[in-house]
Protein backbone atom coordinates (compact mmCIF):
# COMPACT_ATOMS: atom_id res chain seq x y z
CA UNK A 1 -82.33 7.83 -22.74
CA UNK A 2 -80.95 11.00 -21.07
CA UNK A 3 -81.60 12.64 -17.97
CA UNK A 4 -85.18 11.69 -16.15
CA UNK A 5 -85.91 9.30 -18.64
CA UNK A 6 -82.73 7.65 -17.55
CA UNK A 7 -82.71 7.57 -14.17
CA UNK A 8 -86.17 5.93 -14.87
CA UNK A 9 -84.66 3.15 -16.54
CA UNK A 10 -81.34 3.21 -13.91
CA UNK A 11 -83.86 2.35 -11.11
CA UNK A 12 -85.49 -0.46 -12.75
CA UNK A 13 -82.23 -2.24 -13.68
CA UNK A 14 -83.01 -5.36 -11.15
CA UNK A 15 -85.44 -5.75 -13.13
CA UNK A 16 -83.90 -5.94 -16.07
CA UNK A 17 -82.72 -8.92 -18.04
CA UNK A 18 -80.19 -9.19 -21.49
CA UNK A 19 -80.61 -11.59 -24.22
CA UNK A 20 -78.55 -12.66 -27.04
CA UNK A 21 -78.95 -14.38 -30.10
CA UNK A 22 -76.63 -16.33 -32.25
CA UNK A 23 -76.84 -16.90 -35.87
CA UNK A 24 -74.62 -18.98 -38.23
CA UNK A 25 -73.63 -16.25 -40.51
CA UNK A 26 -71.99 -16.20 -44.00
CA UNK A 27 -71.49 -12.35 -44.42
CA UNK A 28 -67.95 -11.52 -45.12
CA UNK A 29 -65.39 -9.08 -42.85
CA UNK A 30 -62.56 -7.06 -43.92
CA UNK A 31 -59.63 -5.49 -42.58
CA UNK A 32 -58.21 -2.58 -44.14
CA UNK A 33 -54.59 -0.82 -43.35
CA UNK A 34 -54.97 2.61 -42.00
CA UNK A 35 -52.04 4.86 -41.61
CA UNK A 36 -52.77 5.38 -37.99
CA UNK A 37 -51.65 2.10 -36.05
CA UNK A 38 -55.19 0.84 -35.74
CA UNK A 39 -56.81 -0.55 -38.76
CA UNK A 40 -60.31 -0.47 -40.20
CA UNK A 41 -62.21 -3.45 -39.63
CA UNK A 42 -65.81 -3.62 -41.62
CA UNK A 43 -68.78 -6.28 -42.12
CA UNK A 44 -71.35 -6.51 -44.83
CA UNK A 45 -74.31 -8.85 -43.55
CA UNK A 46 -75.93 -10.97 -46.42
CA UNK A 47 -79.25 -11.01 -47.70
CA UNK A 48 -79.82 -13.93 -45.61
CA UNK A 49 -78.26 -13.24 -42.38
CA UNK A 50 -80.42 -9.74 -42.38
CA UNK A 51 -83.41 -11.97 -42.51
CA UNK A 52 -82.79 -14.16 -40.43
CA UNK A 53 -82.12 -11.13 -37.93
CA UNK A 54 -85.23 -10.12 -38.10
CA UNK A 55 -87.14 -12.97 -37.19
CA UNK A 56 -84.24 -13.91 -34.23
CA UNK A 57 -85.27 -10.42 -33.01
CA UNK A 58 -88.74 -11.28 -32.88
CA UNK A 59 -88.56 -14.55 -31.60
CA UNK A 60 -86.15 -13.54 -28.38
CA UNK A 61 -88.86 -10.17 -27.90
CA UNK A 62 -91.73 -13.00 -27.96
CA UNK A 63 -89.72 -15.50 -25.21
CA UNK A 64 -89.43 -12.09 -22.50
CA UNK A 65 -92.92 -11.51 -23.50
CA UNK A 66 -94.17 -15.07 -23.19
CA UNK A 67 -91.67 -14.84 -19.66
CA UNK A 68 -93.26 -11.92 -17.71
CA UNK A 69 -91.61 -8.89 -19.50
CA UNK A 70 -93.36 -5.88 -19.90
CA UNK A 71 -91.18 -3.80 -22.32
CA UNK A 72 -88.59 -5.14 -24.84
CA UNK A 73 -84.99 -2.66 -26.00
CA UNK A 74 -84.69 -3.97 -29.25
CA UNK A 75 -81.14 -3.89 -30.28
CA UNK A 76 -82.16 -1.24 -32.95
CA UNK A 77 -80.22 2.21 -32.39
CA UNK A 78 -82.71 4.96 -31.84
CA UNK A 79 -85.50 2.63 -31.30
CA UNK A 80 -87.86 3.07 -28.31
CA UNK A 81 -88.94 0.45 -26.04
CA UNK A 82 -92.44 -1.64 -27.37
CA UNK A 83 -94.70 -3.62 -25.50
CA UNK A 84 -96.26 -6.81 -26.83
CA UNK A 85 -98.87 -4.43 -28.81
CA UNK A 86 -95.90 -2.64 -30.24
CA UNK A 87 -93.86 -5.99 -30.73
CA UNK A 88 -97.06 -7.06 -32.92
CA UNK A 89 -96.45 -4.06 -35.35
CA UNK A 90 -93.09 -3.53 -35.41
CA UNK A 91 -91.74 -3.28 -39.11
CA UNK A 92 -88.19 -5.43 -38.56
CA UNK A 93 -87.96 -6.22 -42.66
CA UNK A 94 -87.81 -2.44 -42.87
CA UNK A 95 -84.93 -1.62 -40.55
CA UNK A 96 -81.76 -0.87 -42.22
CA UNK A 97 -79.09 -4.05 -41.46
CA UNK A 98 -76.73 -0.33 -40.55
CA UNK A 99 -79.20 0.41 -37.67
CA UNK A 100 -79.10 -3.06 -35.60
CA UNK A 101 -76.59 -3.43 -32.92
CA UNK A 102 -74.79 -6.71 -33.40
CA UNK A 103 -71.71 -8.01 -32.08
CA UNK A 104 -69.51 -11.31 -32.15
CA UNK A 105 -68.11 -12.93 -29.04
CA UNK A 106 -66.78 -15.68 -31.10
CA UNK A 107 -65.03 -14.17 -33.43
CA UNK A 108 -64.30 -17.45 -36.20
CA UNK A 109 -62.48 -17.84 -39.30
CA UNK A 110 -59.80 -14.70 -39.35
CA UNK A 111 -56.74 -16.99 -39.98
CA UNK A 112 -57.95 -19.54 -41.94
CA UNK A 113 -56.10 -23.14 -41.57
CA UNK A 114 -54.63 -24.77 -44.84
CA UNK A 115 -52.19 -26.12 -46.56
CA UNK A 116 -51.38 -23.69 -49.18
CA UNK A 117 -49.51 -20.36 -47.70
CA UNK A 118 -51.39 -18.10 -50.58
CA UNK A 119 -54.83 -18.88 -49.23
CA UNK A 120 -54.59 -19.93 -45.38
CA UNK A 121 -52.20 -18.52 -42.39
CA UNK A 122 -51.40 -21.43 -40.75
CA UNK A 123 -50.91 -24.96 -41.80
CA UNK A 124 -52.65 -28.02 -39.72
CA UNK A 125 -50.97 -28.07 -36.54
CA UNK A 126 -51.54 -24.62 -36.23
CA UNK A 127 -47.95 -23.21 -37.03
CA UNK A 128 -48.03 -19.91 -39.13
CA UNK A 129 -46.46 -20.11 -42.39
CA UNK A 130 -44.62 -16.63 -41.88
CA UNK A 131 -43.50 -16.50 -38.37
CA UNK A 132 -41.28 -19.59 -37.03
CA UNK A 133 -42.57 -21.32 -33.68
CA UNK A 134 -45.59 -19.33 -33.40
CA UNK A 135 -48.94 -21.25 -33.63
CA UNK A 136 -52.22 -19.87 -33.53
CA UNK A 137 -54.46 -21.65 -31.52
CA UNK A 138 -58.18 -19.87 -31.09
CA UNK A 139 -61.26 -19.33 -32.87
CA UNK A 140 -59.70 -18.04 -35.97
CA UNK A 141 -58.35 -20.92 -37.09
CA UNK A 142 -61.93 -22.18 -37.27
CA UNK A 143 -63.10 -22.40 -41.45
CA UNK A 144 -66.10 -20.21 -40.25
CA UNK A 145 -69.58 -19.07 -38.10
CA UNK A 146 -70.54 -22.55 -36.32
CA UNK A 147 -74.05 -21.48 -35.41
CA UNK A 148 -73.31 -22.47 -31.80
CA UNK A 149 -71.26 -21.47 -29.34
CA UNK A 150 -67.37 -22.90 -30.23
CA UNK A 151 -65.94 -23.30 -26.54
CA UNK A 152 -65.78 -26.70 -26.65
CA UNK A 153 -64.57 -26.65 -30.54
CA UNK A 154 -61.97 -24.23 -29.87
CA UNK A 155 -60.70 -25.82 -26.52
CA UNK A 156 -60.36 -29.48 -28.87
CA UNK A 157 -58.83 -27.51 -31.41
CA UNK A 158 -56.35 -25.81 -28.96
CA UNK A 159 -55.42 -29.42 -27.36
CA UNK A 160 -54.80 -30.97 -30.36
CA UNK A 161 -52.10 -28.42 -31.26
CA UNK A 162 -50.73 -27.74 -28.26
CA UNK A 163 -50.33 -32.36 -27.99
CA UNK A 164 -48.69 -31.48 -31.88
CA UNK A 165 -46.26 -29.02 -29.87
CA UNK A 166 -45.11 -31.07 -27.35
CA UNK A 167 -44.85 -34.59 -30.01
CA UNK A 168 -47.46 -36.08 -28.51
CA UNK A 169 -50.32 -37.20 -30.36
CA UNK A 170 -53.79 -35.83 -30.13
CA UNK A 171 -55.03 -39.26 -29.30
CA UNK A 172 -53.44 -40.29 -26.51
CA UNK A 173 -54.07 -39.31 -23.17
């Protein structure tokens, strides 16, 4: 909102709460050279992931509901706050996938791990094929969206290659 409307919602902040959802997605990213030094990175949800967005949506809007909450901000852009009566009605199947507001904090699977240099980055203790004695070590090297969150995955992952680096093995202590 702008202006009075939000100052309105400024004031009510403590009262305010932020949920998330996760999803274990299989749409595909892409990252495109630009001639500017940044590039252009995109994302095409799937069929399946958009409907599965929906009814995570609903779900989370029901919980706050359920929990005391008298008005849900859908992570829609341009969408107004609803109620429960307006939660009841609302028409997610019909919301272009363009329009939701979605972000990763787990970004997984950007350098995939292999052992073939034409279709992974690294090899299996983490060493890029292109660049000597650099080893990638986060949640790309994860094969892709674990549904969960991957602290604990990527933090075993990260051990075991840094035990590689050092010669000792990711079994002993």
């Amino acid at each position: 909102g702008f202006a009075a409307e939000h100052a309105r919602y400024r004031d009510q902040i403590d009262h305010m709460a932020i949920f998330g959802g996760m999803l274990h997605d299989d749409g595909e990213g892409r990252v495109w050279p630009l001639p500017s030094r940044e590039p252009l990175l995109t994302y095409r949800m799937s069929r399946r992931d958009r409907a599965r967005t929906s009814l995570l949506l609903r779900r989370m809007a029901e919980i706050f509901l359920e929990a005391g909450a008298q008005e849900i901000f859908l992570p829609i852009f341009g969408s107004e706050p609803i109620d429960r009566d307006g939660l009841a009605s609302f028409p997610f199947d019909q919301i272009k996938g363009s329009k939701i507001e979605s972000s990763s904090q787990h970004p997984l699977g950007t350098c995939h791990m292999g052992k073939d240099p034409r279709t992974s980055v690294v090899r299996a203790d983490g060493a890029t094929w292109d660049a000597p004695n650099v080893f990638v070590t986060d949640g790309s090297i994860l094969p892709t969206s674990l549904g969960v969150n991957p602290q604990l995955t990527i933090m075993a992952m990260a051990a075991r290659i840094a035990h590689g680096m050092s010669g000792q093995s990711s079994m002993s202590s």
